[in-house]
N, C-alpha and C. Protein backbone atom coordinates (compact mmCIF):
# COMPACT_ATOMS: atom_id res chain seq x y z
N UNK A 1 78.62 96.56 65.04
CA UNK A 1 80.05 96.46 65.16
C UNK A 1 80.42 96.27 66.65
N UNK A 2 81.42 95.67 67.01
CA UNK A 2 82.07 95.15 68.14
C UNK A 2 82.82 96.01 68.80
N UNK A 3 82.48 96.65 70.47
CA UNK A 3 83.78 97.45 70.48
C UNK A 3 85.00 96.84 70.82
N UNK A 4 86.03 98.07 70.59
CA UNK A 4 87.77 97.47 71.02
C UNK A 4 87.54 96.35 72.49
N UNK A 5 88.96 95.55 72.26
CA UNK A 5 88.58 94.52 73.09
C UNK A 5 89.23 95.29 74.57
N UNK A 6 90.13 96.57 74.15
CA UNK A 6 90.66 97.43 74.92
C UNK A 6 89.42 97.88 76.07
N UNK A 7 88.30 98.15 75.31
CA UNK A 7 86.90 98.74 76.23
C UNK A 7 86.57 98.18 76.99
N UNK A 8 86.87 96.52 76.72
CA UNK A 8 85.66 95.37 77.44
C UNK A 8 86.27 95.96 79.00
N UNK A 9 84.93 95.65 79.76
CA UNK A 9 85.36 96.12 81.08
C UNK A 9 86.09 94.61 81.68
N UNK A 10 85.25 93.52 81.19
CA UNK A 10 86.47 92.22 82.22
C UNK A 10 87.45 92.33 81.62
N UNK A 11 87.96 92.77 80.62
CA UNK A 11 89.42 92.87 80.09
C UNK A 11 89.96 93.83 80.77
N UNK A 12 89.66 94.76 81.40
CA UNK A 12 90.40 95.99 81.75
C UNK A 12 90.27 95.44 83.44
N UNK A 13 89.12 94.51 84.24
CA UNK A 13 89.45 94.32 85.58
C UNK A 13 90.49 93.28 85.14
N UNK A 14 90.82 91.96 84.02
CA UNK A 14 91.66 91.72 84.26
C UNK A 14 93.09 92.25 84.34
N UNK A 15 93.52 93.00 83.61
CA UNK A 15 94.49 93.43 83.57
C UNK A 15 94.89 94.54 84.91
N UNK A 16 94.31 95.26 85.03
CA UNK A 16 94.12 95.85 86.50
C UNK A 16 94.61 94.89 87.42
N UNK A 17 94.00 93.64 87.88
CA UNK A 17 94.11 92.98 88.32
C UNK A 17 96.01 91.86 88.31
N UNK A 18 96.19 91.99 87.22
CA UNK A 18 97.06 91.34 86.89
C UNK A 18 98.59 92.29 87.85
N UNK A 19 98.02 93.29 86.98
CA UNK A 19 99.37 94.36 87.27
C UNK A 19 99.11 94.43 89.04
N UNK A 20 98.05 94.80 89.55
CA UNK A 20 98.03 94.81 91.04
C UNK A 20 98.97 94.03 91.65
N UNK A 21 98.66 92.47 91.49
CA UNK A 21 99.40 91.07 92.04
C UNK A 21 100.91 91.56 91.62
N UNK A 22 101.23 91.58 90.48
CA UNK A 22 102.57 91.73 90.28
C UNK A 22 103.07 92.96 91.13
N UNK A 23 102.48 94.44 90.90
CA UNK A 23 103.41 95.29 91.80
C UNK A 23 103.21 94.78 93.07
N UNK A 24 102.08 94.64 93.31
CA UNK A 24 102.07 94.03 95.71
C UNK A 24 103.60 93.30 95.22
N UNK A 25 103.75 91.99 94.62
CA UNK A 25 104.25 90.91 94.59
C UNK A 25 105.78 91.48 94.80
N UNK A 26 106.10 92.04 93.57
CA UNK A 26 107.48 92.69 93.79
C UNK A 26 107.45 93.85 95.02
N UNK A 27 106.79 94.35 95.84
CA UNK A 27 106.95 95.38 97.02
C UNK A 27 107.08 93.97 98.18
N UNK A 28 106.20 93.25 97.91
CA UNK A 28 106.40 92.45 99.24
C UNK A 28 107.60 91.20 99.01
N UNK A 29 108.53 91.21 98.05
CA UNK A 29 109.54 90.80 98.08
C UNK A 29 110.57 90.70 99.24
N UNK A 30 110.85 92.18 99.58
CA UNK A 30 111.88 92.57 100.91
C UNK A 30 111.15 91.94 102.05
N UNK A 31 109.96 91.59 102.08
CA UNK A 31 108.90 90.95 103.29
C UNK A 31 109.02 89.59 103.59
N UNK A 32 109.65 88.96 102.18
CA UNK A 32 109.20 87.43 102.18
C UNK A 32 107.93 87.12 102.01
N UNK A 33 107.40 87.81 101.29
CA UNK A 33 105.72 87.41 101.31
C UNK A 33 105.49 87.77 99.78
N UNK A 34 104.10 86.73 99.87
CA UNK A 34 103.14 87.07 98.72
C UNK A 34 102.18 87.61 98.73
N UNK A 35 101.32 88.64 97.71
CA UNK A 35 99.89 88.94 97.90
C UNK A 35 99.26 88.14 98.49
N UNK A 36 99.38 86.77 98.28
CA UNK A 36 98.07 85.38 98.85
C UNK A 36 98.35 85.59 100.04
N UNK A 37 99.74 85.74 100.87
CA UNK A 37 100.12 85.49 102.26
C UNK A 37 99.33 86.69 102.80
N UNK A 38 99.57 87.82 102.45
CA UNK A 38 99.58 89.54 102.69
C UNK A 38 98.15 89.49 103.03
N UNK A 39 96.95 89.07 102.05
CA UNK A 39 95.55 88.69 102.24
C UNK A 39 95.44 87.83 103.86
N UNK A 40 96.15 87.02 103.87
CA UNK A 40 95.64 85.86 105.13
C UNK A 40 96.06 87.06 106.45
N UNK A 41 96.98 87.53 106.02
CA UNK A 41 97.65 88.20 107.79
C UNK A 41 96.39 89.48 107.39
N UNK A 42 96.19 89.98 106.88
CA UNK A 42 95.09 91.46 106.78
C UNK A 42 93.99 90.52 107.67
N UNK A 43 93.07 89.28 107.13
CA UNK A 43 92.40 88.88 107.46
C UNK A 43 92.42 88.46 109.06
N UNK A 44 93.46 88.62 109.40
CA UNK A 44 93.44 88.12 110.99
C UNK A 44 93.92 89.22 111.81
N UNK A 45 94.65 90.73 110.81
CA UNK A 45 94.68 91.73 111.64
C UNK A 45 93.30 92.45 111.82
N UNK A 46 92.27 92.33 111.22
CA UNK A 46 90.99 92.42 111.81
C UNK A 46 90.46 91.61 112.79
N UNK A 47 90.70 90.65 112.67
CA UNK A 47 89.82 89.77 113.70
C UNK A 47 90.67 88.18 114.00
N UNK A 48 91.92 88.55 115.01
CA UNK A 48 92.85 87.43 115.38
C UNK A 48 92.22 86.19 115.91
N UNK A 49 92.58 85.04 115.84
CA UNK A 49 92.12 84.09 116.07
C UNK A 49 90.96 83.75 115.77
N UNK A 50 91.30 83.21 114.99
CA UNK A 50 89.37 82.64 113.92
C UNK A 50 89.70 80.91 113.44
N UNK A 51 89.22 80.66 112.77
CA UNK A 51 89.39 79.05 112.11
C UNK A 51 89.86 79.70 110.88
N UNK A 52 89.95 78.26 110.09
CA UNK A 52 90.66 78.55 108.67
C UNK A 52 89.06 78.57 107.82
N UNK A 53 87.99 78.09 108.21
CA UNK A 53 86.63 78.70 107.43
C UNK A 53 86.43 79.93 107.20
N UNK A 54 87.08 80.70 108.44
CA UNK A 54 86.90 82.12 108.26
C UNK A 54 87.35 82.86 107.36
N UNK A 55 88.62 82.68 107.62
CA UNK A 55 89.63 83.46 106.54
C UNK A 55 89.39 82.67 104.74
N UNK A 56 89.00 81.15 104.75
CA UNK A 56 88.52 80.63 103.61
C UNK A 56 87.08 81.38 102.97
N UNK A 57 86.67 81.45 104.18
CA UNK A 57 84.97 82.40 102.95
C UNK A 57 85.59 83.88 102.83
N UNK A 58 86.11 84.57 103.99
CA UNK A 58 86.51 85.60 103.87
C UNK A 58 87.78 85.93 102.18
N UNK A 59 88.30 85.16 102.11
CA UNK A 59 88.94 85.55 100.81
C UNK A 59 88.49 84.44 99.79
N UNK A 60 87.66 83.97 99.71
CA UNK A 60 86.83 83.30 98.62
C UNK A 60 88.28 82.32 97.65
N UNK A 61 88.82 81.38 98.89
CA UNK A 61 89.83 80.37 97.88
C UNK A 61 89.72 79.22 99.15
N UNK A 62 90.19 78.08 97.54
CA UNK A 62 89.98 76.93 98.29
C UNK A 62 90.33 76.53 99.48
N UNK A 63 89.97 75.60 100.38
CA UNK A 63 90.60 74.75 101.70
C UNK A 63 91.66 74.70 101.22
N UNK A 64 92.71 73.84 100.59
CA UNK A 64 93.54 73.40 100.01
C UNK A 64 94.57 74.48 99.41
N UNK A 65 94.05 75.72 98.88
CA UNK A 65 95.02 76.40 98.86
C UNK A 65 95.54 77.37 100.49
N UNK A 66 94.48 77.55 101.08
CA UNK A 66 94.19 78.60 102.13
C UNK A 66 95.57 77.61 103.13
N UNK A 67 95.39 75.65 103.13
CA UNK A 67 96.07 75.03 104.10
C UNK A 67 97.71 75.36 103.77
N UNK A 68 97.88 75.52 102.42
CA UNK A 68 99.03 75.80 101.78
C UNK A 68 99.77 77.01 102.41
N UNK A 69 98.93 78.00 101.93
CA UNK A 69 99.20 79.37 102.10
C UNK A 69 99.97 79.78 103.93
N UNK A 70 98.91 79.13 105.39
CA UNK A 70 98.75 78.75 106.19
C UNK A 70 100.18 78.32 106.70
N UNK A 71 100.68 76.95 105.89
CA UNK A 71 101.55 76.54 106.63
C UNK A 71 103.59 77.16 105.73
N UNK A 72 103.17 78.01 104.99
CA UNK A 72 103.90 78.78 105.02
C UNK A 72 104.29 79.74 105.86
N UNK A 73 103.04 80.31 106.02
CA UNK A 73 103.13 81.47 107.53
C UNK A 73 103.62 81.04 108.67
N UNK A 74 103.29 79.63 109.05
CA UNK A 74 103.95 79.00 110.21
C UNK A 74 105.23 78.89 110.05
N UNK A 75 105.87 78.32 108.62
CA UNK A 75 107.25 78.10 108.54
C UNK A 75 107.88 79.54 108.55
N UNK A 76 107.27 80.93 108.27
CA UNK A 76 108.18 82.23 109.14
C UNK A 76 107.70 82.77 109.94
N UNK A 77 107.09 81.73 110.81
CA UNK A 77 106.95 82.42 112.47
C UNK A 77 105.77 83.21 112.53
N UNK A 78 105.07 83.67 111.73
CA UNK A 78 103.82 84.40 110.82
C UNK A 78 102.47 84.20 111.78
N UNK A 79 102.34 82.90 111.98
CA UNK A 79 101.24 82.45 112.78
C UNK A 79 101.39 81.05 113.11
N UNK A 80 99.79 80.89 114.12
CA UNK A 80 100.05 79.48 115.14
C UNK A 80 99.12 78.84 114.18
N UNK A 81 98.98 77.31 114.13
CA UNK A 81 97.35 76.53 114.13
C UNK A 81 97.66 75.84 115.33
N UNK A 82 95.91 76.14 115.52
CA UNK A 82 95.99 75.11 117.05
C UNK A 82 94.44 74.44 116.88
N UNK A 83 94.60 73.77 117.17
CA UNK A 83 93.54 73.19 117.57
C UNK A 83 92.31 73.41 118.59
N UNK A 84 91.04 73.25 118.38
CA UNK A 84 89.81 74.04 119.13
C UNK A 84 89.37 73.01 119.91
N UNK A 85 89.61 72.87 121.26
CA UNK A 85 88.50 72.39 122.22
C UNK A 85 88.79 70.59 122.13
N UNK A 86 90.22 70.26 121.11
CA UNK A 86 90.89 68.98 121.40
C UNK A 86 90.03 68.58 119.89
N UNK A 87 89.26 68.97 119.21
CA UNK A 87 88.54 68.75 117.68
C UNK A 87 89.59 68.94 116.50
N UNK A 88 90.35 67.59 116.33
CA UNK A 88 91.48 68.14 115.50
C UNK A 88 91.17 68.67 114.39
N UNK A 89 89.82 67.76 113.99
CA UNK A 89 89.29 68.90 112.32
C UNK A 89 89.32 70.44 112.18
N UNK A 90 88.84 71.41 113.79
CA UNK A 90 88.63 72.65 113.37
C UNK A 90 89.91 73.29 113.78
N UNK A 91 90.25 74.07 113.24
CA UNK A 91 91.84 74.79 113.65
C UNK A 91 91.27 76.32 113.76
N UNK A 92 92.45 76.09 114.64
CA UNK A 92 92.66 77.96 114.77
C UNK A 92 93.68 78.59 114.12
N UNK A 93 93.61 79.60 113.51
CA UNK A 93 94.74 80.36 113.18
C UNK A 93 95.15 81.63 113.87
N UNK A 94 96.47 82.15 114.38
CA UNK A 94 96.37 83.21 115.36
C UNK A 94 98.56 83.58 114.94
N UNK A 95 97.51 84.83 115.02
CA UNK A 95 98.79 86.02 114.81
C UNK A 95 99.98 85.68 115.70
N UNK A 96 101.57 85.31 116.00
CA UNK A 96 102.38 85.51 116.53
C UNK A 96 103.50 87.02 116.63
N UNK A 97 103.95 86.73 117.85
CA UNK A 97 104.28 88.45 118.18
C UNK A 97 104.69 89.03 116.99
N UNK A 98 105.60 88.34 115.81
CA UNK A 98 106.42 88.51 114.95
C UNK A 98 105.16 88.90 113.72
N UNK A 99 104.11 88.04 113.71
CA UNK A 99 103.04 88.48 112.62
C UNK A 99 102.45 89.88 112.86
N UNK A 100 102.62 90.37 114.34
CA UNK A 100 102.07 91.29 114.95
C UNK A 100 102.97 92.31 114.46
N UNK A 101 103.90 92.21 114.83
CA UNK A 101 104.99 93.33 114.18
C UNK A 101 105.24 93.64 112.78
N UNK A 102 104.35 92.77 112.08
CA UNK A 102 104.95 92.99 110.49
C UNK A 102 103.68 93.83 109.91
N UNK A 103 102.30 94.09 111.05
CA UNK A 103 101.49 94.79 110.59
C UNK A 103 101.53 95.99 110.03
N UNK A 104 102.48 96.93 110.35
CA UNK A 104 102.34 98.01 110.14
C UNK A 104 103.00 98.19 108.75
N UNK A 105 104.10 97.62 108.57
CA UNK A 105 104.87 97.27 107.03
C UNK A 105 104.09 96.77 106.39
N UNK A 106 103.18 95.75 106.66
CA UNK A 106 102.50 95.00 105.52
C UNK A 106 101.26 96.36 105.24
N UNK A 107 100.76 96.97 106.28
CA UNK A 107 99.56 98.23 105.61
C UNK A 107 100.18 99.20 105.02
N UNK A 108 101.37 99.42 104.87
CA UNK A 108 102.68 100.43 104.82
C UNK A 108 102.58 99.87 103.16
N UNK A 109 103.08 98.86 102.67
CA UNK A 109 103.34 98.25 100.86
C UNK A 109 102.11 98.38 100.59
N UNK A 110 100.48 97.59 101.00
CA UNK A 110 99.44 98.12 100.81
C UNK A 110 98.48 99.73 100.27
N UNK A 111 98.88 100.65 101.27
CA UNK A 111 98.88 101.94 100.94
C UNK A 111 99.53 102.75 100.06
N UNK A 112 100.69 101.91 99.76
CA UNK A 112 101.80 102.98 98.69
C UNK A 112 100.76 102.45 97.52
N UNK A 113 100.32 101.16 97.16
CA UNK A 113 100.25 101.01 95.92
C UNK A 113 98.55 101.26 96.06
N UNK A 114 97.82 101.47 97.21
CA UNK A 114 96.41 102.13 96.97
C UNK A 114 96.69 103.34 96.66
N UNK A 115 98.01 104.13 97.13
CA UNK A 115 98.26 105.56 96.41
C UNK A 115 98.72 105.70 94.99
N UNK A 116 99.01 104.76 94.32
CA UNK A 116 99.66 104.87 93.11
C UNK A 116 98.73 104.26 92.02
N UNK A 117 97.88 103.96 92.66
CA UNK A 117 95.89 103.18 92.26
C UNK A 117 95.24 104.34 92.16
N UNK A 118 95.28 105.34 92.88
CA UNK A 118 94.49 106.56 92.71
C UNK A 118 95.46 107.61 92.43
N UNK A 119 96.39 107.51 92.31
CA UNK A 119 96.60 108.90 92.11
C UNK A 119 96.55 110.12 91.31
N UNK A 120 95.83 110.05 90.51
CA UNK A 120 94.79 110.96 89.91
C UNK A 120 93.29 110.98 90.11
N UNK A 121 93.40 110.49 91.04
CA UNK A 121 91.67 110.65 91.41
C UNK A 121 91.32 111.41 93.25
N UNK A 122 90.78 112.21 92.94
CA UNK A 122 90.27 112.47 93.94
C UNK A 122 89.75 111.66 95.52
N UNK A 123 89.26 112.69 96.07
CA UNK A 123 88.57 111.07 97.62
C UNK A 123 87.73 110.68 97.19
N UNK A 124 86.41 112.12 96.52
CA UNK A 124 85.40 111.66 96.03
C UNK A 124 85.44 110.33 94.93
N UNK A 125 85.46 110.33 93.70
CA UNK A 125 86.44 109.93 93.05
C UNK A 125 86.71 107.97 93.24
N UNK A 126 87.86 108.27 94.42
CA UNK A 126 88.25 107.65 95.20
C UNK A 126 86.99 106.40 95.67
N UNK A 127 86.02 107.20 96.30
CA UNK A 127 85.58 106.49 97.26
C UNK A 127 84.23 105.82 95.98
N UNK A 128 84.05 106.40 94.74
CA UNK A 128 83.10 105.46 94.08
C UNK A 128 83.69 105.15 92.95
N UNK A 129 84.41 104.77 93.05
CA UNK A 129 85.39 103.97 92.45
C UNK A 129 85.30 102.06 93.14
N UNK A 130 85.36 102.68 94.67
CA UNK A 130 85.53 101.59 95.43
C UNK A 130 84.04 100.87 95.12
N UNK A 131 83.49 102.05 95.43
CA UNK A 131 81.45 101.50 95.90
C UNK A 131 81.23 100.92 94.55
N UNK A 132 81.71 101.42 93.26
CA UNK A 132 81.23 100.78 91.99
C UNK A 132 82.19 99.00 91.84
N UNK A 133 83.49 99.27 91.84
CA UNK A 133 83.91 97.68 92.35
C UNK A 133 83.70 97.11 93.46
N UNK A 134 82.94 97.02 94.01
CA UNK A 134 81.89 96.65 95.27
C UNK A 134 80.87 96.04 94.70
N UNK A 135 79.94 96.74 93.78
CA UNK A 135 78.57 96.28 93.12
C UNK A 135 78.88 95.75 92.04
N UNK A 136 80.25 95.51 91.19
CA UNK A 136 80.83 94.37 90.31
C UNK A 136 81.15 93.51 91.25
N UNK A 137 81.71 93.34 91.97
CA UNK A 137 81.66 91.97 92.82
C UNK A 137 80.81 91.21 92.97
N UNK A 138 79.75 92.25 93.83
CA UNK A 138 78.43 91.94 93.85
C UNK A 138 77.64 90.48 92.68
N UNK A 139 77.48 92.00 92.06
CA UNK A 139 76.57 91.04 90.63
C UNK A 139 77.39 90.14 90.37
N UNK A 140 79.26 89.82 90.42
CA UNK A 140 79.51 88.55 89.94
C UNK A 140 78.77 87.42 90.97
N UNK A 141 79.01 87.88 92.58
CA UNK A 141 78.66 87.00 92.81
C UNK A 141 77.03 86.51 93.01
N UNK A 142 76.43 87.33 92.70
CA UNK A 142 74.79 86.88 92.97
C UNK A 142 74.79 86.20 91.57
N UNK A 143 75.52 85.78 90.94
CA UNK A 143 75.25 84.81 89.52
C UNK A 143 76.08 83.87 89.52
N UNK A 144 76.86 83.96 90.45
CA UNK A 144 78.09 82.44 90.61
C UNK A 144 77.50 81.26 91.28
């Protein structure tokens, strides 16, 4: 016999998943932003000024969406592209004062809803929770 389709675990990361995007989505409303955007600025508040390869392997989506995503941020002041060393193919992407300032709000909507993700779970808990969706990633990707 088959179990409930309720059990399947990709049914339950999808839906997890689903609801995530939507609450970020509606918190980062008052922001002007989307989860997709929210991802690109995290990615460069670690490590400012990189190319768009970076932040493209780093969040595992296409050129084409990443250029999209990109020149939204430029149209609210969000960030620069510039160009590397006069090589118009490779670009830079880099935080502006205004992207700089929205850091702490954007880890601020982030954290409420990592608190409302755990909040019945402990640190312990907490923290292999993370390490076990870590090693599902994993194995998806050592088979992709």
């Amino acid at each position: 016999m088959h179990k409930s389709h309720n059990d399947d675990i990709g049914y339950q990361v999808q839906q997890i998943s689903h609801l995530v995007k939507q609450l970020q989505n509606e918190r980062l409303l008052k922001e002007d932003l989307s989860i997709s955007h929210m991802n690109v600025m995290f990615v460069l508040y670690e490590e400012d000024r990189v190319n768009q390869s970076h932040i493209q392997n780093n969040l595992g989506i296409k050129a084409s969406s990443l250029s999209k995503l990109i020149d939204i941020l430029i149209q609210k002041g969000l960030v620069t592209r510039e160009s590397l060393d006069g090589d118009a193919r490779s670009k830079i992407i880099c935080l502006t004062e205004l992207g700089k300032e929205k850091q702490q709000q954007l880890y601020r909507v982030r954290d409420e809803l990592e608190n409302q993700l755990t909040e019945h779970l402990n640190e312990t808990e907490t923290k292999q929770l993370a390490r076990m969706l870590s090693q599902v990633k994993s194995n998806l990707l050592k088979h992709s």
